[in-house]
C-alpha atoms as a PDB file:
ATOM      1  CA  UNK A   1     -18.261   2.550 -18.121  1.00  0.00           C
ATOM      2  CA  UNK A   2     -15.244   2.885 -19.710  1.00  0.00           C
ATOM      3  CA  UNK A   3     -14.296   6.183 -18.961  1.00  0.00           C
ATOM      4  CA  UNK A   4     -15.519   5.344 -15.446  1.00  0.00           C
ATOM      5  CA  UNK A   5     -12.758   3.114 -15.292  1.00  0.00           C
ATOM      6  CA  UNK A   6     -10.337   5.676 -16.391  1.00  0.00           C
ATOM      7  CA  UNK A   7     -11.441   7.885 -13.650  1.00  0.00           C
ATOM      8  CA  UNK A   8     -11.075   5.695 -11.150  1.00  0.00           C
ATOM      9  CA  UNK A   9      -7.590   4.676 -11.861  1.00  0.00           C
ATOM     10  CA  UNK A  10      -6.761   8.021 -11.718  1.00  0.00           C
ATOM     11  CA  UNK A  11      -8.277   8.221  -8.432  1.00  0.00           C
ATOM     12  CA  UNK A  12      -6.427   5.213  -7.022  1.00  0.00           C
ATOM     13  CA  UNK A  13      -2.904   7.094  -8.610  1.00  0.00           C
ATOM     14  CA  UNK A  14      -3.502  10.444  -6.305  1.00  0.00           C
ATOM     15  CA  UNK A  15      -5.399   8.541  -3.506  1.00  0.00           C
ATOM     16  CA  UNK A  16      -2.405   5.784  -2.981  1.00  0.00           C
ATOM     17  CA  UNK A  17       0.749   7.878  -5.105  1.00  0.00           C
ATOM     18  CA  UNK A  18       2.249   7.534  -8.090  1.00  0.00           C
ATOM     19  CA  UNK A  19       4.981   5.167  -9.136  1.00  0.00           C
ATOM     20  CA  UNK A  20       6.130   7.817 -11.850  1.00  0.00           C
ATOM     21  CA  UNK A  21       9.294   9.660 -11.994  1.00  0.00           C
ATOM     22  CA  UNK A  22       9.032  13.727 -10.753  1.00  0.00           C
ATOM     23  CA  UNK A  23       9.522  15.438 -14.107  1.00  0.00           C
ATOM     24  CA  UNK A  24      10.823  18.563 -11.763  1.00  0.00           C
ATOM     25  CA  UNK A  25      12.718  18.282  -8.848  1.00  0.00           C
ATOM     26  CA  UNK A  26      12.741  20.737  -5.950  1.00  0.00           C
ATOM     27  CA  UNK A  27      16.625  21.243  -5.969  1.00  0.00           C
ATOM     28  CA  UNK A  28      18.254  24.172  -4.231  1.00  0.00           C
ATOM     29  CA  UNK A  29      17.894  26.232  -7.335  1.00  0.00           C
ATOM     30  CA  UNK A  30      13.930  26.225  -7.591  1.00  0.00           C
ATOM     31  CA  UNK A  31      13.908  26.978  -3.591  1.00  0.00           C
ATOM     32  CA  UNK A  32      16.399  30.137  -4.289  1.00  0.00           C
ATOM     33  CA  UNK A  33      13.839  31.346  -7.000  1.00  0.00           C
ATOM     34  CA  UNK A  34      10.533  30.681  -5.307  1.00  0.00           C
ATOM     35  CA  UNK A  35      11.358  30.977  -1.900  1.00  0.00           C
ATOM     36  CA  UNK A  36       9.463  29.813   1.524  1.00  0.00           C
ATOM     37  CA  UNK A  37       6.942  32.634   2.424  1.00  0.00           C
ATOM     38  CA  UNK A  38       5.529  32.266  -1.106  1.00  0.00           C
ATOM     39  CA  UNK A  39       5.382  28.654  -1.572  1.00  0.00           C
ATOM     40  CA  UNK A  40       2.788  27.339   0.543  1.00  0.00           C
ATOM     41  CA  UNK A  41       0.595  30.130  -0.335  1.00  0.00           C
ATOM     42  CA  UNK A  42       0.987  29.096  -4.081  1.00  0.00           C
ATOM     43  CA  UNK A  43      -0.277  25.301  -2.817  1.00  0.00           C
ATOM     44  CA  UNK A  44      -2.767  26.943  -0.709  1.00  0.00           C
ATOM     45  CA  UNK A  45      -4.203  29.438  -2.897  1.00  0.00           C
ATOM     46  CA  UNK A  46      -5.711  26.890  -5.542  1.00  0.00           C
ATOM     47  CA  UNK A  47      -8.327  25.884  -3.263  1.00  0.00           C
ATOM     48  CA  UNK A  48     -11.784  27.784  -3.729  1.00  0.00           C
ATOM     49  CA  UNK A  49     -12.443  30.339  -1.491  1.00  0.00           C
ATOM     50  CA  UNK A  50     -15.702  28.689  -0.288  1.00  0.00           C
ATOM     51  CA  UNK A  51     -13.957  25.823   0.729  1.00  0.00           C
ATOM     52  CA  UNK A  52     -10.905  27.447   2.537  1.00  0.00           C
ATOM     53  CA  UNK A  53     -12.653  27.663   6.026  1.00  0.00           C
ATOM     54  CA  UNK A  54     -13.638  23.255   5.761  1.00  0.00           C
ATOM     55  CA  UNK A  55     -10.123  22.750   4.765  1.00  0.00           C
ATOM     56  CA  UNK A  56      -8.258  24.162   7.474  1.00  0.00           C
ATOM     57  CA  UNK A  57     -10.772  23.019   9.779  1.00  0.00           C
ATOM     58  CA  UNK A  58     -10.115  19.727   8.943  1.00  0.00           C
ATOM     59  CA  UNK A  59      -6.718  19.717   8.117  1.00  0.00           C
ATOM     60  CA  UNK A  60      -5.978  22.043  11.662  1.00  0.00           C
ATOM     61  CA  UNK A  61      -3.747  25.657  11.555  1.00  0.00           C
ATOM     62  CA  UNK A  62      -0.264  25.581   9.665  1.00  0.00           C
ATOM     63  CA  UNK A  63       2.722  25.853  11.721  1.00  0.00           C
ATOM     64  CA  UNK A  64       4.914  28.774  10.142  1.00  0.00           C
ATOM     65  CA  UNK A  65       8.125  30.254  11.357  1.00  0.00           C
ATOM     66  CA  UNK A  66      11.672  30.819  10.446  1.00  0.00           C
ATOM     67  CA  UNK A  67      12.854  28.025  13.265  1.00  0.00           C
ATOM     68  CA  UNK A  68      11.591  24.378  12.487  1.00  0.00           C
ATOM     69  CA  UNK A  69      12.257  21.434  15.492  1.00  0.00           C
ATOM     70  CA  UNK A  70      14.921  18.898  14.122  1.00  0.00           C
ATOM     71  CA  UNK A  71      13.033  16.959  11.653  1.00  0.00           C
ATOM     72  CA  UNK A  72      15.660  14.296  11.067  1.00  0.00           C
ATOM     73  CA  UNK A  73      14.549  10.872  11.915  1.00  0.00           C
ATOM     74  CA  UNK A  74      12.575   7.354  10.501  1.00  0.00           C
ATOM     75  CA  UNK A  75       9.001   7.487  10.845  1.00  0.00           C
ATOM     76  CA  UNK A  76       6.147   5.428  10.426  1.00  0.00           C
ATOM     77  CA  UNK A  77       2.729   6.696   9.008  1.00  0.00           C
ATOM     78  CA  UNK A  78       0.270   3.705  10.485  1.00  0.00           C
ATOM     79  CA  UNK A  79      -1.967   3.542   9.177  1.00  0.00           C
ATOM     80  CA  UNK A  80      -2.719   6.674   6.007  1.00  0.00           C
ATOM     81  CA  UNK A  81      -6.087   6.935   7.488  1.00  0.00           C
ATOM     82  CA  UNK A  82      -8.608   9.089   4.880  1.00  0.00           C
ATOM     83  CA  UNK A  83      -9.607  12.386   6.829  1.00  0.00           C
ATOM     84  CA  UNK A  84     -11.485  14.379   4.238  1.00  0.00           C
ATOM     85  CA  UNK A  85     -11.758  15.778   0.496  1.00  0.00           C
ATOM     86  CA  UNK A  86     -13.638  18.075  -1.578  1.00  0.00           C
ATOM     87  CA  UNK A  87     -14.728  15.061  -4.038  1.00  0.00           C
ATOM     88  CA  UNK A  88     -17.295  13.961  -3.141  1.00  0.00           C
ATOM     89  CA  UNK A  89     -16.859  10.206  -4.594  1.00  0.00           C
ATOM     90  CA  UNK A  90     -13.866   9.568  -2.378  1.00  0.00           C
ATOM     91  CA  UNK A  91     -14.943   6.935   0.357  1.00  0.00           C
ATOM     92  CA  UNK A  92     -13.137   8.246   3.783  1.00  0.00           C
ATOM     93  CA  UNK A  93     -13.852   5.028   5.431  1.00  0.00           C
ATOM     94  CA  UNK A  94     -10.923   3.559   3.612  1.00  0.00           C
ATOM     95  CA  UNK A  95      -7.625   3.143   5.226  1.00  0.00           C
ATOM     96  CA  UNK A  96      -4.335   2.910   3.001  1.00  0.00           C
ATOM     97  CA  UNK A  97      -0.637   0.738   3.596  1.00  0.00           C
ATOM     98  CA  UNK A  98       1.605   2.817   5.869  1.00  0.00           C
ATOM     99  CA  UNK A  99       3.807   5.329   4.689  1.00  0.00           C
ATOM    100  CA  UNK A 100       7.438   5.241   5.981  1.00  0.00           C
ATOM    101  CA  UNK A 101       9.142   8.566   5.602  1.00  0.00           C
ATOM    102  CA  UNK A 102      12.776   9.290   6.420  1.00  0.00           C
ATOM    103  CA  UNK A 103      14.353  13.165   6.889  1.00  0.00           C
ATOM    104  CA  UNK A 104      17.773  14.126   6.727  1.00  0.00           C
ATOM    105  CA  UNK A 105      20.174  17.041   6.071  1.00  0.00           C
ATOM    106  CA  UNK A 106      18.134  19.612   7.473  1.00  0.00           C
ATOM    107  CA  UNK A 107      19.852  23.015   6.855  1.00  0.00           C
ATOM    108  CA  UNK A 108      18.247  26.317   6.594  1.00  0.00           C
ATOM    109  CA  UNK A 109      14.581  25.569   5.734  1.00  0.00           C
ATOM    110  CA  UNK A 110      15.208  22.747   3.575  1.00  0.00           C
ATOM    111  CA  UNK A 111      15.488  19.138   4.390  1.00  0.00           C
ATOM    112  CA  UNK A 112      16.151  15.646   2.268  1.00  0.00           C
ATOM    113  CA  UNK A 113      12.847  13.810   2.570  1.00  0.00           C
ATOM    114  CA  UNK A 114      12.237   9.921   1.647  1.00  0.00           C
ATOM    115  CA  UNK A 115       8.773   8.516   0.913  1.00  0.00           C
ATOM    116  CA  UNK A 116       7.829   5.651   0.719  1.00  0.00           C
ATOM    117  CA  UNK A 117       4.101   4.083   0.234  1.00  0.00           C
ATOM    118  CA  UNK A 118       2.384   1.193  -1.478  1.00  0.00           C
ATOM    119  CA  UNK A 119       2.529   2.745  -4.521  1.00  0.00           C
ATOM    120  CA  UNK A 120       5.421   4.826  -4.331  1.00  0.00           C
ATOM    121  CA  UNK A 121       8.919   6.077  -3.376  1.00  0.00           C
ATOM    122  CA  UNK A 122      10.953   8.567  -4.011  1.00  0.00           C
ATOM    123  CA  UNK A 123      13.626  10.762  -2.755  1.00  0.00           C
ATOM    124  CA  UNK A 124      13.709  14.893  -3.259  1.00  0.00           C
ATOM    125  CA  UNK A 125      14.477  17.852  -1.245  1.00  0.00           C
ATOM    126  CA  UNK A 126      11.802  19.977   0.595  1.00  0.00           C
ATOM    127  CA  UNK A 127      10.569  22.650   2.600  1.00  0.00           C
ATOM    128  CA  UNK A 128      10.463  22.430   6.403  1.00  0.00           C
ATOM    129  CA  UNK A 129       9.360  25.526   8.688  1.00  0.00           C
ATOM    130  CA  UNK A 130       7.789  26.225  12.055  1.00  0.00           C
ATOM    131  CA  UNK A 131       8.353  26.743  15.850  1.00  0.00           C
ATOM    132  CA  UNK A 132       9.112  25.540  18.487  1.00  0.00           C
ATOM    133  CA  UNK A 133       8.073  21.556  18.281  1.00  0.00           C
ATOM    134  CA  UNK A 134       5.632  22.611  15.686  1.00  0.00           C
ATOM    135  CA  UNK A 135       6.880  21.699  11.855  1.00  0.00           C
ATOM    136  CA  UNK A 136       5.224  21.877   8.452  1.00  0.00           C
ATOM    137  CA  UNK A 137       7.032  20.335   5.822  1.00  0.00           C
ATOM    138  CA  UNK A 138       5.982  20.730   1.961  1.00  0.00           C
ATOM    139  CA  UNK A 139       6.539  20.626  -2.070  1.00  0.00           C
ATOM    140  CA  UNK A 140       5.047  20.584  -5.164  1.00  0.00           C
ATOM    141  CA  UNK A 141       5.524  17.716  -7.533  1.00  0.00           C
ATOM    142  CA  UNK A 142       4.800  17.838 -11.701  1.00  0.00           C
ATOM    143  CA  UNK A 143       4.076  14.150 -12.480  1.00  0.00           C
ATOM    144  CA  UNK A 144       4.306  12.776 -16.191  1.00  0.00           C
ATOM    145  CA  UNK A 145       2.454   9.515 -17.047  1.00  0.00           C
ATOM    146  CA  UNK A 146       0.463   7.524 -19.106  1.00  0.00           C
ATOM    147  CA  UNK A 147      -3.031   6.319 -19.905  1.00  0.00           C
ATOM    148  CA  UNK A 148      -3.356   3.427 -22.898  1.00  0.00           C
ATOM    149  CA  UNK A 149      -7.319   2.873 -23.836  1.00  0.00           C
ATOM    150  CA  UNK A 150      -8.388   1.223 -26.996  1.00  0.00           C
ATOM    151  CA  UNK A 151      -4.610   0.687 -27.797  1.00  0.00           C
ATOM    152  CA  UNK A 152      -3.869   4.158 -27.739  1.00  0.00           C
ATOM    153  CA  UNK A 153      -1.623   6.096 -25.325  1.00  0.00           C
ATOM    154  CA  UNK A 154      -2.562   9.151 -23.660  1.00  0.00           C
ATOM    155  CA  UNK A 155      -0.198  11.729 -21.804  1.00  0.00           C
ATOM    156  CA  UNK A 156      -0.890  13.257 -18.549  1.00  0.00           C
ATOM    157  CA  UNK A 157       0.420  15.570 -16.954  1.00  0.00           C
ATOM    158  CA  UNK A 158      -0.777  16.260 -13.063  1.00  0.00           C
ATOM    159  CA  UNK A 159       0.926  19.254 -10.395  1.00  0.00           C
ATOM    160  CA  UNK A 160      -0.183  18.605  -6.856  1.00  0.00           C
ATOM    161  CA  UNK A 161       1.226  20.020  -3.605  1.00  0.00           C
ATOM    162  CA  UNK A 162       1.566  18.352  -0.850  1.00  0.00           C
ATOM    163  CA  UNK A 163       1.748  19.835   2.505  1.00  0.00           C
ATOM    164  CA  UNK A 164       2.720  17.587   6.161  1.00  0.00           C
ATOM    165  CA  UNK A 165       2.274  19.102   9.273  1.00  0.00           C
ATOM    166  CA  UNK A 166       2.553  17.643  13.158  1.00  0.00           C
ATOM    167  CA  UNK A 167       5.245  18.274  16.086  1.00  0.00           C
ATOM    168  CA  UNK A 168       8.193  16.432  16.980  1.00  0.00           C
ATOM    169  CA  UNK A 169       8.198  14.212  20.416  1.00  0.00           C
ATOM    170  CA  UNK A 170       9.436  11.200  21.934  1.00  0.00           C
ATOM    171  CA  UNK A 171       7.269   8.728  19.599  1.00  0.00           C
ATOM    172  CA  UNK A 172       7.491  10.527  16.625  1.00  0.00           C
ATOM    173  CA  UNK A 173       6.116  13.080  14.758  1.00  0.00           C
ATOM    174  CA  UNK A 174       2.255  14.000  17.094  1.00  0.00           C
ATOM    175  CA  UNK A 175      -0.845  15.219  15.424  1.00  0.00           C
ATOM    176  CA  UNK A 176       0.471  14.533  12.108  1.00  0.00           C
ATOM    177  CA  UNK A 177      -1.543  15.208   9.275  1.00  0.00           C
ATOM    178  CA  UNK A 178      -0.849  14.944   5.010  1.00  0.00           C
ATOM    179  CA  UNK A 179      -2.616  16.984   2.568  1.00  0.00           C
ATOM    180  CA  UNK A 180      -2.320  16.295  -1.262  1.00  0.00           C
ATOM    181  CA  UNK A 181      -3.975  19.640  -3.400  1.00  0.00           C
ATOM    182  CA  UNK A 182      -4.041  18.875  -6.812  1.00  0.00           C
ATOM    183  CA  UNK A 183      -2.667  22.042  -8.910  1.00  0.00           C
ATOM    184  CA  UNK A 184      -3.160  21.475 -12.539  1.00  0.00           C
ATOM    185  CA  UNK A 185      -3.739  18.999 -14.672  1.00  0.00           C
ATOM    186  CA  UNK A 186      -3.614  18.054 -18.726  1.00  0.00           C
ATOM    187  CA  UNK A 187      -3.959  15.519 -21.006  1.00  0.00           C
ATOM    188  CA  UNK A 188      -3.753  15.015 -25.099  1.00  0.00           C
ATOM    189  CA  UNK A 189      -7.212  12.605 -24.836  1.00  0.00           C
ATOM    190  CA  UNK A 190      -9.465  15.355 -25.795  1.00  0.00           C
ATOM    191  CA  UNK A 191     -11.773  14.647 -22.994  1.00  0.00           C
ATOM    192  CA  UNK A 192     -11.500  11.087 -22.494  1.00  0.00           C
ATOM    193  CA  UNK A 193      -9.720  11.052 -19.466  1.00  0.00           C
ATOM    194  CA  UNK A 194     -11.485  12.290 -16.533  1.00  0.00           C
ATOM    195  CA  UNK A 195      -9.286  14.072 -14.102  1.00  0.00           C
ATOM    196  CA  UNK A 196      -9.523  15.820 -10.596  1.00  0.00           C
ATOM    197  CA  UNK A 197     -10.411  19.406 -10.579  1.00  0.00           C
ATOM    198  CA  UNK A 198      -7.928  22.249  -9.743  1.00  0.00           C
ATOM    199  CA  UNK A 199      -8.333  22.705  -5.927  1.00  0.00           C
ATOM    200  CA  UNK A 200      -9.374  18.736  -5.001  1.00  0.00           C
ATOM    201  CA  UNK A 201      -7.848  18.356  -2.076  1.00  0.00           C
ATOM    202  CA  UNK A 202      -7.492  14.252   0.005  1.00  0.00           C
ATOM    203  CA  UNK A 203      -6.930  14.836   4.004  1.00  0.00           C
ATOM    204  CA  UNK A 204      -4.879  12.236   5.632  1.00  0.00           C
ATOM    205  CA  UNK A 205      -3.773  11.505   9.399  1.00  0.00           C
ATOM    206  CA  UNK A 206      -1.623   9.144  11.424  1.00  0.00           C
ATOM    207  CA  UNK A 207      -4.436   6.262  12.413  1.00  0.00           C
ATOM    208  CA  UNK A 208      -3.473   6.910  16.120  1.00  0.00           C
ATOM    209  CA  UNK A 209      -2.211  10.502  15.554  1.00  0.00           C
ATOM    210  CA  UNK A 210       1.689  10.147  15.798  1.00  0.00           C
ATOM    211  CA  UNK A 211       3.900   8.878  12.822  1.00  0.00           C
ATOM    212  CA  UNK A 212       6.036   6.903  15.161  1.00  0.00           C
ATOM    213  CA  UNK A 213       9.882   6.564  15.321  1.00  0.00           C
ATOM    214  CA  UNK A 214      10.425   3.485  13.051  1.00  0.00           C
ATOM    215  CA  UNK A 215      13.823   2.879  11.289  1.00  0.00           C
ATOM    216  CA  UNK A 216      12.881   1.554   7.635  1.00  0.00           C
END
């Protein structure tokens, strides 16, 4: 039971986000060292091959291009409504707070994003490519916390990426869909801790489809 418990508050941390502080941020030197084309395949490429085929089908095709839309704007995610996952324990009839998200400075395949969602916020800088109205925006995120059971603290580490896709309109952002793929993970608790597998992946859309204009 009690490591049930630790599972699940894991669960709710990926599931909802994480309060914690990025221990990396994507600044414009880890963008001139990775670069675009190779990014979203590293996010990508974690998920098992057998599973490749349900995820896109679910999640819908990727928008790519050297030409995003204009980005920049206040939207409003309402609600995060649960799509689909490879864990199997992950109830999609659930339906999270909203998530407010905010764009700015977009310059050359890179834009400022703000997010913020019941559990967290934070500001970084991003990816953003595409055509025509078509966008995909995305990152990868190392996140340091920790666990206490029995009075002793654990560290965690856990690298997800997240990839947001939809196209830009009069409302907002259409068709717009939020994937979190969980990287790696590690932990000092010898086992204790039960954490997500490399390649778990949590599908998420805008409860009527668009992430409407909404100035937060």
């Amino acid at each position: 039971m009690k490591t049930n418990r630790i599972i699940l508050s894991l669960w709710l941390l990926v599931a909802g986000g994480m309060t914690l502080t990025s221990c990396t941020k994507n600044d414009t030197t880890t963008i001139s060292l990775i670069g675009t084309e190779y990014y979203i395949d590293d996010i990508l490429s974690v998920i098992p091959d057998s599973l490749e085929t349900k995820f896109l089908s679910d999640f819908g095709s990727i928008p790519d291009g050297p030409v995003p839309p204009k980005i920049e704007g206040s939207y409003m995610m309402n609600p995060k409504q649960r799509v689909s996952s490879n864990v199997q324990e992950w109830p999609l009839q659930a339906v999270e707070p909203n998530v407010y998200l905010r764009f700015s400075k977009q310059h050359n395949g890179i834009v400022t994003m703000d997010l913020n969602e019941a559990t967290e916020t934070m500001t970084d800088t991003v990816f953003v490519c595409g055509n025509g109205s078509a966008f995909t925006v995305y990152f990868i995120e190392n996140k340091a916390y920790e666990v206490q059971v029995d009075n002793h603290t654990y560290h965690v580490r856990m690298k997800r990426g997240i990839v947001m896709k939809g196209a830009v309109s009069d409302r907002g952002l259409s068709n717009f869909r939020y994937a979190t793929i969980i990287m790696e993970t590690e932990d000092d608790s010898g086992g204790l801790i039960g954490q997500y597998e490399n390649g778990s992946y949590f599908i998420y859309k805008d409860g009527d489809g668009t992430a409407e204009n909404q100035e937060w």
